[in-house]
Protein backbone atom coordinates (compact mmCIF):
# COMPACT_ATOMS: atom_id res chain seq x y z
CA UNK A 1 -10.40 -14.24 37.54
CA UNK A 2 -10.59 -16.78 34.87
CA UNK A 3 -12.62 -14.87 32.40
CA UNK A 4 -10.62 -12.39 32.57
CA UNK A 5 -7.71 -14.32 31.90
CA UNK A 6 -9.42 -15.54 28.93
CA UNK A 7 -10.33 -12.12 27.83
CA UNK A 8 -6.66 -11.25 27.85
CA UNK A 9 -5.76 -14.35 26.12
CA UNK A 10 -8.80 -14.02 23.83
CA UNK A 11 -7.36 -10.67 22.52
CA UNK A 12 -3.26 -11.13 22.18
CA UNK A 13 -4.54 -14.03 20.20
CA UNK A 14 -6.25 -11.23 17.97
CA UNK A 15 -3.52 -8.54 18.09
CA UNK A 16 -0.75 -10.67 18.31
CA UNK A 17 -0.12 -10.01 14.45
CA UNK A 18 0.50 -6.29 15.34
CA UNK A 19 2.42 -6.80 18.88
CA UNK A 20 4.97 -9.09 16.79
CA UNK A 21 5.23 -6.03 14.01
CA UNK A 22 5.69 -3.10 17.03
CA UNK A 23 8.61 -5.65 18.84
CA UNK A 24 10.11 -5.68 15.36
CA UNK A 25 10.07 -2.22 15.32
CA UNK A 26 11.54 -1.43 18.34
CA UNK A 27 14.04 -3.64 17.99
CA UNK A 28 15.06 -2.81 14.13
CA UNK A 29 14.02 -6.21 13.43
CA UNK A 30 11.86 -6.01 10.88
CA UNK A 31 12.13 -7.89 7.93
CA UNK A 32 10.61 -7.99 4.49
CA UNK A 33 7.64 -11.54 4.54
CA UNK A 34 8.33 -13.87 1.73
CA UNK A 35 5.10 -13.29 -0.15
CA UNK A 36 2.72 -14.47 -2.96
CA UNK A 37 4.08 -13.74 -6.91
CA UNK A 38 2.06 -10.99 -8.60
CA UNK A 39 -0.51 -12.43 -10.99
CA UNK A 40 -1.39 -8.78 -12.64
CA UNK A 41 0.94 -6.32 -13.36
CA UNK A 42 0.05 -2.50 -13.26
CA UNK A 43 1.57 -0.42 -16.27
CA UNK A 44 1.13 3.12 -16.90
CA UNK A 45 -1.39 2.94 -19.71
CA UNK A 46 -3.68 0.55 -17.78
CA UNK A 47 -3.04 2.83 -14.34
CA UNK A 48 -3.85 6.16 -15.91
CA UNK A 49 -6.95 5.01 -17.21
CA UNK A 50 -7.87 3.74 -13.82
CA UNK A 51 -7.18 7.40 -12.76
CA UNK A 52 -9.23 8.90 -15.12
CA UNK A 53 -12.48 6.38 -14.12
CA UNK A 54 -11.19 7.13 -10.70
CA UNK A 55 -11.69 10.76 -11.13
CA UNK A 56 -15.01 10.83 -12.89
CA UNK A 57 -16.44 8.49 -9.79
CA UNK A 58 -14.82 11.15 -7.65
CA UNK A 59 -16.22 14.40 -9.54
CA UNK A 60 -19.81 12.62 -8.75
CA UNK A 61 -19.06 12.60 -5.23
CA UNK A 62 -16.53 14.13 -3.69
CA UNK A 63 -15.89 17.23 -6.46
CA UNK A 64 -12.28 16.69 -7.47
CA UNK A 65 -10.76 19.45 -9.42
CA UNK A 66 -9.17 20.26 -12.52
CA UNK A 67 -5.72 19.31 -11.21
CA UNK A 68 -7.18 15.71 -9.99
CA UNK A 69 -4.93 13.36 -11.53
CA UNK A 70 -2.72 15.98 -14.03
CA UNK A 71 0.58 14.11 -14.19
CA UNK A 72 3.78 16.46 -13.71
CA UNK A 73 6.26 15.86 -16.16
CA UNK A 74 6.02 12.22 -16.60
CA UNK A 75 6.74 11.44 -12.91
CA UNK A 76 3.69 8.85 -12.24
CA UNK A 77 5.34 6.74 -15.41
CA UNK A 78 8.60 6.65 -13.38
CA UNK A 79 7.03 5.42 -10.10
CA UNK A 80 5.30 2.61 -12.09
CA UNK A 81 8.65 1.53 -14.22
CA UNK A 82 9.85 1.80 -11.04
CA UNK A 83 7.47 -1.51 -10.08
CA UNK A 84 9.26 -3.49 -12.31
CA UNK A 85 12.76 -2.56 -11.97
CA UNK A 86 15.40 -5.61 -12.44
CA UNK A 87 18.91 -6.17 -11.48
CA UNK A 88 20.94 -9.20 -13.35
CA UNK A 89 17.08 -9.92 -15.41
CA UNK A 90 15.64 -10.39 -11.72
CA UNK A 91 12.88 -8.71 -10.83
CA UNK A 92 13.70 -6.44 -7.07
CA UNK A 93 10.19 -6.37 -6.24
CA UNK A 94 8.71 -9.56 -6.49
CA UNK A 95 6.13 -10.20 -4.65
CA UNK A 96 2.56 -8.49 -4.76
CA UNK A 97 2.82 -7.23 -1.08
CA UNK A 98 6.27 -5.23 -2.19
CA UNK A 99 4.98 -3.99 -4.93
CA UNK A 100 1.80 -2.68 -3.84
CA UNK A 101 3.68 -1.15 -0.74
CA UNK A 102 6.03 0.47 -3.17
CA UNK A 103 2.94 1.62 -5.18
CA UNK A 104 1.21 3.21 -2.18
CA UNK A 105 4.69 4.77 -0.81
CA UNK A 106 6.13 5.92 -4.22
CA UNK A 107 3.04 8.16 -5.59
CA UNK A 108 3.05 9.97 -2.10
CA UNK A 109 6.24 10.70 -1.43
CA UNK A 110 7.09 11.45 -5.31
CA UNK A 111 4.20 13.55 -5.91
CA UNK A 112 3.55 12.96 -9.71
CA UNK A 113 0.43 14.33 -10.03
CA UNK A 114 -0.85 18.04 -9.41
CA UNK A 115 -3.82 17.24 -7.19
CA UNK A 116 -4.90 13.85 -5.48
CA UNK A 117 -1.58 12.29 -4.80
CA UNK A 118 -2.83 10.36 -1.43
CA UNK A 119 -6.12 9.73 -2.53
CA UNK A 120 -5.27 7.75 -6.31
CA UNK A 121 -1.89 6.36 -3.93
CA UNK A 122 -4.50 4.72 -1.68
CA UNK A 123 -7.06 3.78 -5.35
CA UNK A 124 -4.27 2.31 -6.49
CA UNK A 125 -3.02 0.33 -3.41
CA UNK A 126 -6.23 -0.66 -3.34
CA UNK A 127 -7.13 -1.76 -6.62
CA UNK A 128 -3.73 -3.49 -6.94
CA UNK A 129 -4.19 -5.79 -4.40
CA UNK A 130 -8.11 -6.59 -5.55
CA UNK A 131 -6.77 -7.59 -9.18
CA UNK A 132 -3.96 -9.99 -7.39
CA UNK A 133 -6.64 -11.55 -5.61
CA UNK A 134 -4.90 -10.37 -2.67
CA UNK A 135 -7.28 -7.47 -0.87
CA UNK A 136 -9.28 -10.04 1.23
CA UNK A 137 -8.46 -12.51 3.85
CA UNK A 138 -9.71 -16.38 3.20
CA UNK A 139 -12.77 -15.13 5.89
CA UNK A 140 -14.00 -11.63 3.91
CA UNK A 141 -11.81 -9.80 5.88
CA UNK A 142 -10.02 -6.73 4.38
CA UNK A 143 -6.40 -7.51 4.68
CA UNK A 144 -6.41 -3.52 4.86
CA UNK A 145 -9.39 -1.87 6.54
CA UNK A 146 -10.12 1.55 5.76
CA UNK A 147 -8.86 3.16 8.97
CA UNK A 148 -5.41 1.24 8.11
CA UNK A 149 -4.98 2.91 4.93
CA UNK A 150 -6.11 5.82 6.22
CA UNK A 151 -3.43 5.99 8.90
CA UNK A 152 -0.48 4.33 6.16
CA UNK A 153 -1.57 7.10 3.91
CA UNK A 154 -0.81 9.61 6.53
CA UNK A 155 1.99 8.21 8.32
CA UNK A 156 3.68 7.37 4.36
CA UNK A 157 2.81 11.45 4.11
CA UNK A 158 4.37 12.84 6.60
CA UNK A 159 7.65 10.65 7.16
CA UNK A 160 11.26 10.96 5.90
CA UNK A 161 12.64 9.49 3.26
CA UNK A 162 15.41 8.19 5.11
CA UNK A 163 12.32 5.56 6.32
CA UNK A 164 11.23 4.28 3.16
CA UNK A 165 12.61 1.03 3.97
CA UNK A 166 10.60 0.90 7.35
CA UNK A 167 7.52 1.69 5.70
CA UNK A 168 7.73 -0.65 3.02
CA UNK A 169 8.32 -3.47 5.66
CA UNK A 170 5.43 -2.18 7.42
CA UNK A 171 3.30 -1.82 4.55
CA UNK A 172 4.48 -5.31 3.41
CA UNK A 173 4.27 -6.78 6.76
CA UNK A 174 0.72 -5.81 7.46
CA UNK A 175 -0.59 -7.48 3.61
CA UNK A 176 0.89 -10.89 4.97
């Protein structure tokens, strides 16, 4: 009976990150974690270059199309102003894990590109976070693992806007 008390033990000590996140849920308690300052700062120039290397890597691999990447009427320069809004000279998102949730939630839900929307959202979630020095944990560890952003990619996709606030927090939440 004692080892498998220590099993038990030995994993809420693991998950207990992501049982504290699902009680805030359920109980509309969850809250946006103070977080680190953003050392780099993504503009559009910068971005849709990354998107065009991003694209080329793709081509070799995975085939992406013509549309890969075609910005619709200016709409991916939006959702990256949108990064750096201010109210009263103060920034709104501050800290890297809001803006690379915003990043990740606003180029899926907003669409601004023909073809590829999830896949450069995730790219540049990704690739945000490596240039803050924020992608790994202290051990190696992805702070995101690739079946994470798979299912925040597809959970970001299919929910209502009405959430965005939610997901952000979860987003954000997960990062710290």
């Amino acid at each position: 009976m004692k080892n498998n008390e220590q099993e038990i033990l030995n994993l809420l000590n693991d998950y207990s990150k992501t049982l504290e996140i699902l009680w805030r849920y359920d109980h509309d308690k969850l809250i946006m974690p103070k977080g680190k300052k953003s050392g780099f700062s993504l503009d559009y120039n910068y971005a849709s270059e990354v998107i065009r290397k991003l694209k080329i890597g793709l081509d070799k691999k995975l085939g992406a199309g013509d549309l890969f990447g075609q910005e619709i009427s200016r709409k991916f320069e939006s959702v990256i102003r949108n990064l750096h809004q201010t109210f009263g000279k103060k920034e709104l998102y501050k800290t890297t894990e809001e803006k690379a949730a915003h990043l990740l939630y606003l180029i899926i839900k907003d669409h601004p590109f023909a073809d590829g929307n999830k896949r450069i959202a995730a790219f540049l979630f990704v690739y945000f976070l490596y240039k803050n020095k924020y992608l790994y944990k202290k051990n190696g560890e992805k702070k995101i693992n690739d079946n994470t952003l798979i299912a925040l990619v597809l959970l970001i996709a299919v929910s209502h806007s009405e959430e965005k606030d939610t997901m952000i927090k979860i987003i954000a939440s997960l990062l710290k």
